[in-house]
Each structure stands twice: as structure tokens, then as C-alpha cells.
PDB file of N, CA and C in Angstrom:
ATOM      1  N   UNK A   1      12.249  18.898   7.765  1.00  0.00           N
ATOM      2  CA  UNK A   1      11.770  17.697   7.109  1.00  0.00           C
ATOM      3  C   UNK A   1      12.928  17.057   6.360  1.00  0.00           C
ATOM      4  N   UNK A   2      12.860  15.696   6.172  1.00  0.00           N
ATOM      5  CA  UNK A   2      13.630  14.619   5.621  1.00  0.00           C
ATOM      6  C   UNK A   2      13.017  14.141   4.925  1.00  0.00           C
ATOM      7  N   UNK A   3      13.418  14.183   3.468  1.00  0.00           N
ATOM      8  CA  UNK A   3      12.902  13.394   2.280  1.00  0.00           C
ATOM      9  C   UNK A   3      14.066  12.371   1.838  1.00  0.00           C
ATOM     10  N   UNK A   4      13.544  11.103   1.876  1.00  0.00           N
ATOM     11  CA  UNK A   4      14.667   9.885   1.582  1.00  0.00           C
ATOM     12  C   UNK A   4      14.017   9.376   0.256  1.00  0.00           C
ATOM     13  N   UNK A   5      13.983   9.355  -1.131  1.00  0.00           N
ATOM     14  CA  UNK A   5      13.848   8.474  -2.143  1.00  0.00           C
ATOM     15  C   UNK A   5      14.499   7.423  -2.630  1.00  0.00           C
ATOM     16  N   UNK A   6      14.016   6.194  -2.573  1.00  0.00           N
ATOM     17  CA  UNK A   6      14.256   4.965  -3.175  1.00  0.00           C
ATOM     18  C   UNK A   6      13.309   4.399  -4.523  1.00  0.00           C
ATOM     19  N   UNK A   7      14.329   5.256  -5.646  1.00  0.00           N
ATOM     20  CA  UNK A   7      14.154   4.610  -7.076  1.00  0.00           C
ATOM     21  C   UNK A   7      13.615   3.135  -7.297  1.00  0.00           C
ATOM     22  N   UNK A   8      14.753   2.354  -6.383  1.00  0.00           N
ATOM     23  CA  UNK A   8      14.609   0.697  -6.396  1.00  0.00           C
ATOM     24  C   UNK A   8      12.816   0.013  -6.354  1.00  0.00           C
ATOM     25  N   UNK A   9      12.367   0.533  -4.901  1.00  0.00           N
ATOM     26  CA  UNK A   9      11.077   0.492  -4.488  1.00  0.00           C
ATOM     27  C   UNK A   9      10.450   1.085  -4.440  1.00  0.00           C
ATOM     28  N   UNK A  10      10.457   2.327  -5.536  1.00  0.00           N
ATOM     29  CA  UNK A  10       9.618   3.109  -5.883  1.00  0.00           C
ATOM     30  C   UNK A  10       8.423   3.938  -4.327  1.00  0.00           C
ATOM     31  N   UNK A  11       9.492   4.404  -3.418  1.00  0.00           N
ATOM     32  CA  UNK A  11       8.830   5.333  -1.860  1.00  0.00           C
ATOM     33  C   UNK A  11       9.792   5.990  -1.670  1.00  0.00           C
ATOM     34  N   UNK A  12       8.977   6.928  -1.066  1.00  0.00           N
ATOM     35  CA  UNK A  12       9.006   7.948  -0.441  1.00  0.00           C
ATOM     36  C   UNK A  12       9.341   8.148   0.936  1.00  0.00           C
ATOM     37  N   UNK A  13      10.036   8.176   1.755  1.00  0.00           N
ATOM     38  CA  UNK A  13       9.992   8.340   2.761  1.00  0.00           C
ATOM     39  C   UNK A  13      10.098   9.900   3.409  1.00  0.00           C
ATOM     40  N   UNK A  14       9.046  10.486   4.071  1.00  0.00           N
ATOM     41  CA  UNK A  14       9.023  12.392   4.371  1.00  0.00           C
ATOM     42  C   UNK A  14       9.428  12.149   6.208  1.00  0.00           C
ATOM     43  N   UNK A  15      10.437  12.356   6.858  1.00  0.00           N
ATOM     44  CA  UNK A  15      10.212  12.662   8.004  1.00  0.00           C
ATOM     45  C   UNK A  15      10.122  14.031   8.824  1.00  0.00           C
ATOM     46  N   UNK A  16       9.288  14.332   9.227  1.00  0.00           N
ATOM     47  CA  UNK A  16       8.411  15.720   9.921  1.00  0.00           C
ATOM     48  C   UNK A  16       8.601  16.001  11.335  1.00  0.00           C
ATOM     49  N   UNK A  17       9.349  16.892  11.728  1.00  0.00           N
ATOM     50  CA  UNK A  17       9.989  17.169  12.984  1.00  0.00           C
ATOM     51  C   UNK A  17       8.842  17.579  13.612  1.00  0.00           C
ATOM     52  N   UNK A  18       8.747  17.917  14.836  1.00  0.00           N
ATOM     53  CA  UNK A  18       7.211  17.740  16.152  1.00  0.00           C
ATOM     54  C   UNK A  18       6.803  19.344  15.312  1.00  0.00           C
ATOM     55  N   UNK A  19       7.476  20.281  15.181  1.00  0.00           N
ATOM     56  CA  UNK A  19       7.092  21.597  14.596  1.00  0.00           C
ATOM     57  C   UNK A  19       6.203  21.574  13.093  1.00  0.00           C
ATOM     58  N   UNK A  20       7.244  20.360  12.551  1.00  0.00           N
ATOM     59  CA  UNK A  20       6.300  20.595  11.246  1.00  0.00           C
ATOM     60  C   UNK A  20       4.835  19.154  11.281  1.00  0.00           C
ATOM     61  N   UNK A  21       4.783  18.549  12.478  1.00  0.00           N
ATOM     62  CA  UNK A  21       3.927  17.874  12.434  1.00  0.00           C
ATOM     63  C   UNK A  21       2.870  18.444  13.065  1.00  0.00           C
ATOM     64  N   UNK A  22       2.903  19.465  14.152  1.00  0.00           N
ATOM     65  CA  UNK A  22       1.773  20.275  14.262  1.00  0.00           C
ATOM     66  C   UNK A  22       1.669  21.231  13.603  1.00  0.00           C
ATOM     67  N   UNK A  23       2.077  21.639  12.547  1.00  0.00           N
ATOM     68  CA  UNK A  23       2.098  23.165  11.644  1.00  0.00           C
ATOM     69  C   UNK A  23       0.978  22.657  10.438  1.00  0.00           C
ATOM     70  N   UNK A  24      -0.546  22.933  10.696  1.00  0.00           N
ATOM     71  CA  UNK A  24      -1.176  22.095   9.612  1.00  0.00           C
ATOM     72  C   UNK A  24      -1.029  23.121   8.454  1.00  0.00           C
ATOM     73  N   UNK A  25      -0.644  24.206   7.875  1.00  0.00           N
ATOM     74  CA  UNK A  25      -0.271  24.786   7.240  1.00  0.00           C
ATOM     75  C   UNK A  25       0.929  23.680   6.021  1.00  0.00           C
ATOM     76  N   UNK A  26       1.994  23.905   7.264  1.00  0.00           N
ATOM     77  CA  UNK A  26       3.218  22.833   6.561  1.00  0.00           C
ATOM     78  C   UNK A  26       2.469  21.489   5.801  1.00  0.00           C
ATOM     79  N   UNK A  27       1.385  20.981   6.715  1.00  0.00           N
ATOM     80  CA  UNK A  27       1.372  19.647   6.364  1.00  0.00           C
ATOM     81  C   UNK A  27       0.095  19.665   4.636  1.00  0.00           C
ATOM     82  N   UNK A  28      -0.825  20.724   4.705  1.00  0.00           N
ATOM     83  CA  UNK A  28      -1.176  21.178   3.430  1.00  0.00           C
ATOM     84  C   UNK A  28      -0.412  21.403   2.710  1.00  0.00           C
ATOM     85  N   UNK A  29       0.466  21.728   2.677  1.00  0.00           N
ATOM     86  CA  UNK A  29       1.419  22.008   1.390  1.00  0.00           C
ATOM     87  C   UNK A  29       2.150  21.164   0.848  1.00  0.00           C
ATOM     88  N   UNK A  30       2.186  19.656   1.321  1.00  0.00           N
ATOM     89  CA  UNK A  30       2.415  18.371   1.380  1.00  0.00           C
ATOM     90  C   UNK A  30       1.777  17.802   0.110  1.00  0.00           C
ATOM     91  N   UNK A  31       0.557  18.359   0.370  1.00  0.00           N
ATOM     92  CA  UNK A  31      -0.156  17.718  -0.475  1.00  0.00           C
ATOM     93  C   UNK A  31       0.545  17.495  -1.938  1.00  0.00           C
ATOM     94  N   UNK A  32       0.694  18.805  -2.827  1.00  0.00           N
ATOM     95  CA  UNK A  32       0.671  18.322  -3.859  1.00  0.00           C
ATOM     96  C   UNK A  32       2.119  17.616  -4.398  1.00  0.00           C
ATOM     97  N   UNK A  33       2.737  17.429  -3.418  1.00  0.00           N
ATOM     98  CA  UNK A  33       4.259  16.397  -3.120  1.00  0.00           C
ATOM     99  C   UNK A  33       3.769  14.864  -3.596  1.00  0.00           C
ATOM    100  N   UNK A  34       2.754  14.663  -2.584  1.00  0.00           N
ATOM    101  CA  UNK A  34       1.845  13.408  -2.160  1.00  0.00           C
ATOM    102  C   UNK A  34       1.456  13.069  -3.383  1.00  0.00           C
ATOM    103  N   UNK A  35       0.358  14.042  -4.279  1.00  0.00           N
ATOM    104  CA  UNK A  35      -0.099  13.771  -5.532  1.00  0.00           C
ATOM    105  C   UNK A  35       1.060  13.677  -6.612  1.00  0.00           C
ATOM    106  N   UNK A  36       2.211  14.261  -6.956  1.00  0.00           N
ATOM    107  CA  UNK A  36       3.396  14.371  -7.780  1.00  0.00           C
ATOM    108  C   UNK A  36       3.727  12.705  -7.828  1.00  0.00           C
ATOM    109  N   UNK A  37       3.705  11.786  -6.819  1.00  0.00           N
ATOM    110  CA  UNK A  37       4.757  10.681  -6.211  1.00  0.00           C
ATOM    111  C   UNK A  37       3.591   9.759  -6.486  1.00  0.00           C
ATOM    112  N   UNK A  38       2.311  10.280  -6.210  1.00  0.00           N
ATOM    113  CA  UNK A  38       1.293   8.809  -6.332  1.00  0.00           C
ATOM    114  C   UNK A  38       0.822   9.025  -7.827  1.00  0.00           C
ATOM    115  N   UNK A  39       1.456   9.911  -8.655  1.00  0.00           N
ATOM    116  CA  UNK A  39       0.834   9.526  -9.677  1.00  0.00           C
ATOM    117  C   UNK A  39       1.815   9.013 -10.930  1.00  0.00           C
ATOM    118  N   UNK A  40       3.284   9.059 -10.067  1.00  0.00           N
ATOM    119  CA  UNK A  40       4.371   8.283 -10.490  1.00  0.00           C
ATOM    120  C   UNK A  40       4.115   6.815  -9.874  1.00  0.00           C
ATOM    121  N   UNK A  41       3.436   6.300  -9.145  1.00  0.00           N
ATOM    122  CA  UNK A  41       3.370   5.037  -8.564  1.00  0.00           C
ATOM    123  C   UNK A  41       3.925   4.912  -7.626  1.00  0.00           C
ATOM    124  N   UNK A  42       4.378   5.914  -6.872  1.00  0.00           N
ATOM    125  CA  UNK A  42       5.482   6.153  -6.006  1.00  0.00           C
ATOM    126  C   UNK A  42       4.606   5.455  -4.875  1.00  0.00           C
ATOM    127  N   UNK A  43       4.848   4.767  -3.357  1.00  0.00           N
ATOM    128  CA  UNK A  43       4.401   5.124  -1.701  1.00  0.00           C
ATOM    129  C   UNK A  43       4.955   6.283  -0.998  1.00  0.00           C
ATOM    130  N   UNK A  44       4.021   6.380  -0.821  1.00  0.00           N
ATOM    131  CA  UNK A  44       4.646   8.052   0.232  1.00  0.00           C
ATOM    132  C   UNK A  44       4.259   7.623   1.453  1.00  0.00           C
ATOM    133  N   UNK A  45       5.687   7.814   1.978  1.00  0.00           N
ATOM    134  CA  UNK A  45       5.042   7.125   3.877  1.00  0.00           C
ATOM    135  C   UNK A  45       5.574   8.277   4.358  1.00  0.00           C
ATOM    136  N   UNK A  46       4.753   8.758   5.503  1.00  0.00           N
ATOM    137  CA  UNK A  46       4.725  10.073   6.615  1.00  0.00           C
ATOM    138  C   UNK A  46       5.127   9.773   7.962  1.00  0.00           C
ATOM    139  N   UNK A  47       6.420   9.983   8.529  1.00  0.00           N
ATOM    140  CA  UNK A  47       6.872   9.809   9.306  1.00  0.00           C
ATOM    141  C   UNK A  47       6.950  10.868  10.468  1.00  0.00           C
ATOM    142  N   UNK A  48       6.117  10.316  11.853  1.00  0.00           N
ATOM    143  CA  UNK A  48       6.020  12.194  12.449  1.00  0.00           C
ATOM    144  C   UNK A  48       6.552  11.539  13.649  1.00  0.00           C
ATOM    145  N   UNK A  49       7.387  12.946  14.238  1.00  0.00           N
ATOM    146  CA  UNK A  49       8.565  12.810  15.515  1.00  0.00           C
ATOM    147  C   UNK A  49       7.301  12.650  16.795  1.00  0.00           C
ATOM    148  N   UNK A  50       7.677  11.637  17.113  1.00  0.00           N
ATOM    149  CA  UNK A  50       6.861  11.163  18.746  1.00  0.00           C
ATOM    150  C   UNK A  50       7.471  11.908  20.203  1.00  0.00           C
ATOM    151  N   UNK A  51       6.790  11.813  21.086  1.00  0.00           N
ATOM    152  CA  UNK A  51       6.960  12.366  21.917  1.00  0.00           C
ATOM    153  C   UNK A  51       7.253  11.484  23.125  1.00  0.00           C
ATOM    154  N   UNK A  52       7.136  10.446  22.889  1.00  0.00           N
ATOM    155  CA  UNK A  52       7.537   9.360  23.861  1.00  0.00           C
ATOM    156  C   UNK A  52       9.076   9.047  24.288  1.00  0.00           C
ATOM    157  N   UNK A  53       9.556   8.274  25.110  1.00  0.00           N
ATOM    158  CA  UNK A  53      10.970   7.196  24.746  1.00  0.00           C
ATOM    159  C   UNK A  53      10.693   6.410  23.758  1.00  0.00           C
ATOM    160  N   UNK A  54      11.867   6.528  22.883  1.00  0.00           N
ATOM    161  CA  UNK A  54      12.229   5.914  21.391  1.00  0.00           C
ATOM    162  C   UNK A  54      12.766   4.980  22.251  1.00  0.00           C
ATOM    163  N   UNK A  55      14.009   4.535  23.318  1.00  0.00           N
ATOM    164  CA  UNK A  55      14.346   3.752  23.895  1.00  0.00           C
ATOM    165  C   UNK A  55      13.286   2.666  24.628  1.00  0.00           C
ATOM    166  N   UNK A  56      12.345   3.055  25.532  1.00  0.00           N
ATOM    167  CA  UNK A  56      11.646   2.150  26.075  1.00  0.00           C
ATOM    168  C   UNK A  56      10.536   1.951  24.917  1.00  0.00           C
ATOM    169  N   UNK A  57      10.007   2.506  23.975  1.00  0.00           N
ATOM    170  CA  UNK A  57       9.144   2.013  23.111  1.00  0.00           C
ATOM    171  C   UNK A  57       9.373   1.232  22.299  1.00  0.00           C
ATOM    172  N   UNK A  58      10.560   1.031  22.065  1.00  0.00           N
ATOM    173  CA  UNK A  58      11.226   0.020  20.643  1.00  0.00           C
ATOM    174  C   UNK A  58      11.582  -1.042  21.748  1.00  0.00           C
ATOM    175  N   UNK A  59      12.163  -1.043  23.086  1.00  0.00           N
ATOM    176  CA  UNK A  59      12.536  -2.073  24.061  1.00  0.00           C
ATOM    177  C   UNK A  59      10.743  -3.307  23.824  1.00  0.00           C
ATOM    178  N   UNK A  60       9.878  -2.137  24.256  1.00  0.00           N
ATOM    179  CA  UNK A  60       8.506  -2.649  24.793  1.00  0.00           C
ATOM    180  C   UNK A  60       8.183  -3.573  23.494  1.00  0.00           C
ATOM    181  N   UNK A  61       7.763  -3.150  21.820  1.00  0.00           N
ATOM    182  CA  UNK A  61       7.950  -3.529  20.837  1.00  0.00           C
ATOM    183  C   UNK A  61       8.848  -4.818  20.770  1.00  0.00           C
ATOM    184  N   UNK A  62       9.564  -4.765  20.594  1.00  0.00           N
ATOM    185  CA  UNK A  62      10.603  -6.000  20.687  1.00  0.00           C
ATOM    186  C   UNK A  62      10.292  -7.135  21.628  1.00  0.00           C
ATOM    187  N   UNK A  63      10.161  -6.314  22.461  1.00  0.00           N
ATOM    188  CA  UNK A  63       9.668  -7.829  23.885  1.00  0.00           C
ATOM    189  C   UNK A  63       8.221  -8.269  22.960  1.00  0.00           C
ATOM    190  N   UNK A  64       7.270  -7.484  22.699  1.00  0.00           N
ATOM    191  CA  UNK A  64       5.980  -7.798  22.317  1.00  0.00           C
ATOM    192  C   UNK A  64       5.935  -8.901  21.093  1.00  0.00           C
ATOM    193  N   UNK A  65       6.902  -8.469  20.339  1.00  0.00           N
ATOM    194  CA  UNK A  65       7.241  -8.963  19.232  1.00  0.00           C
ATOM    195  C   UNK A  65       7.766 -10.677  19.481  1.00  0.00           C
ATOM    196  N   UNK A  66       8.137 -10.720  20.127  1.00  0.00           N
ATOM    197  CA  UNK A  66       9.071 -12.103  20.594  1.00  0.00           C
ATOM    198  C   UNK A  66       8.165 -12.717  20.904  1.00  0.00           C
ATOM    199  N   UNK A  67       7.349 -12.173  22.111  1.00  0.00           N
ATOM    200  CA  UNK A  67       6.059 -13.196  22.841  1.00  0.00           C
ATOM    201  C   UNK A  67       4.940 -13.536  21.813  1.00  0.00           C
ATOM    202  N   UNK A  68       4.835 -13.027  20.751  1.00  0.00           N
ATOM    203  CA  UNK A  68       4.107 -12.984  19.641  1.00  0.00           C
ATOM    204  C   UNK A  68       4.441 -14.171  19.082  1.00  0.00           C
ATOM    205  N   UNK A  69       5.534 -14.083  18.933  1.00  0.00           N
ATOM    206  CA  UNK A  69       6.017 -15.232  17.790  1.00  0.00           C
ATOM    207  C   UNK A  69       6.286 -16.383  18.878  1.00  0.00           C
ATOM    208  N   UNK A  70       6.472 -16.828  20.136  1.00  0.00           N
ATOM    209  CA  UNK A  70       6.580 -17.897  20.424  1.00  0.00           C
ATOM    210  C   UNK A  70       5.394 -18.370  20.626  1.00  0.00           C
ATOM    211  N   UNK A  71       4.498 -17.738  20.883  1.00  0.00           N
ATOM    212  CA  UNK A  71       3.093 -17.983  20.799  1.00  0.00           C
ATOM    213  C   UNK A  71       2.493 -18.943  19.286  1.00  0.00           C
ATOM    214  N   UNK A  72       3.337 -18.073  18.891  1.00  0.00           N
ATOM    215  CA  UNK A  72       2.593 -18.260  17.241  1.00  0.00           C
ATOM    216  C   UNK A  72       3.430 -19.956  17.197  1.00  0.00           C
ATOM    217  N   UNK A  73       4.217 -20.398  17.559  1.00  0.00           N
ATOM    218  CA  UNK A  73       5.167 -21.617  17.438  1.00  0.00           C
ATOM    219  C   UNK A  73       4.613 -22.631  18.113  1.00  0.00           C
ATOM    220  N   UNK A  74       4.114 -21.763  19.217  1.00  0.00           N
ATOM    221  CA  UNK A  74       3.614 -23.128  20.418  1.00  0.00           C
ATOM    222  C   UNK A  74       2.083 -23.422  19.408  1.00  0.00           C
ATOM    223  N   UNK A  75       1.437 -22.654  19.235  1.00  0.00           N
ATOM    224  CA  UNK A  75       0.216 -22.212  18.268  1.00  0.00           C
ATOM    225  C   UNK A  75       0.846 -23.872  17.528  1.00  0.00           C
ATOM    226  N   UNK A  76       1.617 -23.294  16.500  1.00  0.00           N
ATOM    227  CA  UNK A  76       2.298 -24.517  15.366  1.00  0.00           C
ATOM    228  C   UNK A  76       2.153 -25.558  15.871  1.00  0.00           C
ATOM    229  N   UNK A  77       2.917 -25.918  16.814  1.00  0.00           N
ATOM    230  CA  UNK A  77       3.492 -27.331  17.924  1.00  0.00           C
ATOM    231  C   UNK A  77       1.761 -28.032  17.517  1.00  0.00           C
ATOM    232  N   UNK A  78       0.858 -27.332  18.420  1.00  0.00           N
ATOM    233  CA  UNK A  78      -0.314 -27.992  19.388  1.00  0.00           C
ATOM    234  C   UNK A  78      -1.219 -28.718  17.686  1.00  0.00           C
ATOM    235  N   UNK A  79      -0.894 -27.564  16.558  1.00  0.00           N
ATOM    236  CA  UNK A  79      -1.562 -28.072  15.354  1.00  0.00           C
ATOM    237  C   UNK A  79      -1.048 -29.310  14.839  1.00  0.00           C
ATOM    238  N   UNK A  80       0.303 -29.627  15.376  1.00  0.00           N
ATOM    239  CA  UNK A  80       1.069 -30.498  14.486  1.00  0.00           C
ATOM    240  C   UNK A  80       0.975 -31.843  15.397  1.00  0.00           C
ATOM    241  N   UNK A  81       1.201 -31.594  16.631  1.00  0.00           N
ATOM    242  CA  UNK A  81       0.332 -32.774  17.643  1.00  0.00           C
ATOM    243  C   UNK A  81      -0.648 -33.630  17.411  1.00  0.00           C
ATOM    244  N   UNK A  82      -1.893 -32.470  16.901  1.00  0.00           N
ATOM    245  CA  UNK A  82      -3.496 -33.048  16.906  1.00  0.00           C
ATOM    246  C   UNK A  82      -3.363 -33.838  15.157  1.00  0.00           C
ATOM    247  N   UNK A  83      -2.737 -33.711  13.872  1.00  0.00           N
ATOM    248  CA  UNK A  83      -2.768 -34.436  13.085  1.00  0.00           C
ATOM    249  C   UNK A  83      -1.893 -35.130  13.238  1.00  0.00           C
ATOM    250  N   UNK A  84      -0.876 -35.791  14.454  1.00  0.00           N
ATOM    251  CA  UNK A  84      -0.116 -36.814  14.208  1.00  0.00           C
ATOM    252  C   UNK A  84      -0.999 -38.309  14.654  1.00  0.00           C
TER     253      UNK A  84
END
């Protein structure tokens, strides 16, 4: 596991290798980490190792991401048309 703290923005970041993300043992004992940090105001974000391509999943993401937003523009355009 990887614990990253940022004072600035007050989180947590825990990353959990595929062993300790199926070890529900490991992940109980988490807990009172979780409670320590949320009762400082802290975010605790849980980061667990995937089993997929990191390469084609962040590729796929990205493309998704793009078609999203030109959508969202043409979206803009057609609104800005109909009140001219």
C-alpha cells in the first residue's frame, strides 16, 4: 500500500495493490485509518489496482472524453442559434 498526504487539500490518497485489495482482512484494518482522517476533515480516497489495460482504458477514456465535450459544444452552438 501507498499512502500519499496532501496537507494543502486536506486527502488522503491509500493505493492497494490486487493482494491487498482482495485481502478483506487488510481492508478492515483500514478502517480505523479512515475514521483517524475523517474526523480531521481529511478525504480519504481508495485506490485499488485493476486488472485491465491501463493503456487501452485511459486511450478509450480520453477518446470518450473528447466526443463528450464536442457534443456538449455542438449542444452550445444549436442553443445559441435558436435565441439569435
Amino acid at each position: 500500500m501507498q499512502m500519499q498526504v496532501n496537507e494543502k487539500t486536506k486527502t488522503i490518497e491509500l493505493w492497494l495493490t490486487r493482494a491487498e485489495k482482495n485481502d478483506p482482512t487488510f481492508r478492515a484494518s483500514l478502517k480505523p485509518l479512515y475514521q483517524q482522517y475523517t474526523a480531521q476533515k481529511y478525504l480519504v480516497a481508495v485506490f485499488l489496482s485493476g486488472d485491465g489495460d491501463l493503456y487501452q482504458q485511459t486511450r478509450d477514456l480520453l477518446i470518450y472524453n473528447r466526443k463528450r465535450l464536442a457534443e456538449q459544444e455542438v449542444q452550445k452552438q444549436r442553443q445559441s442559434a435558436i435565441f439569435m
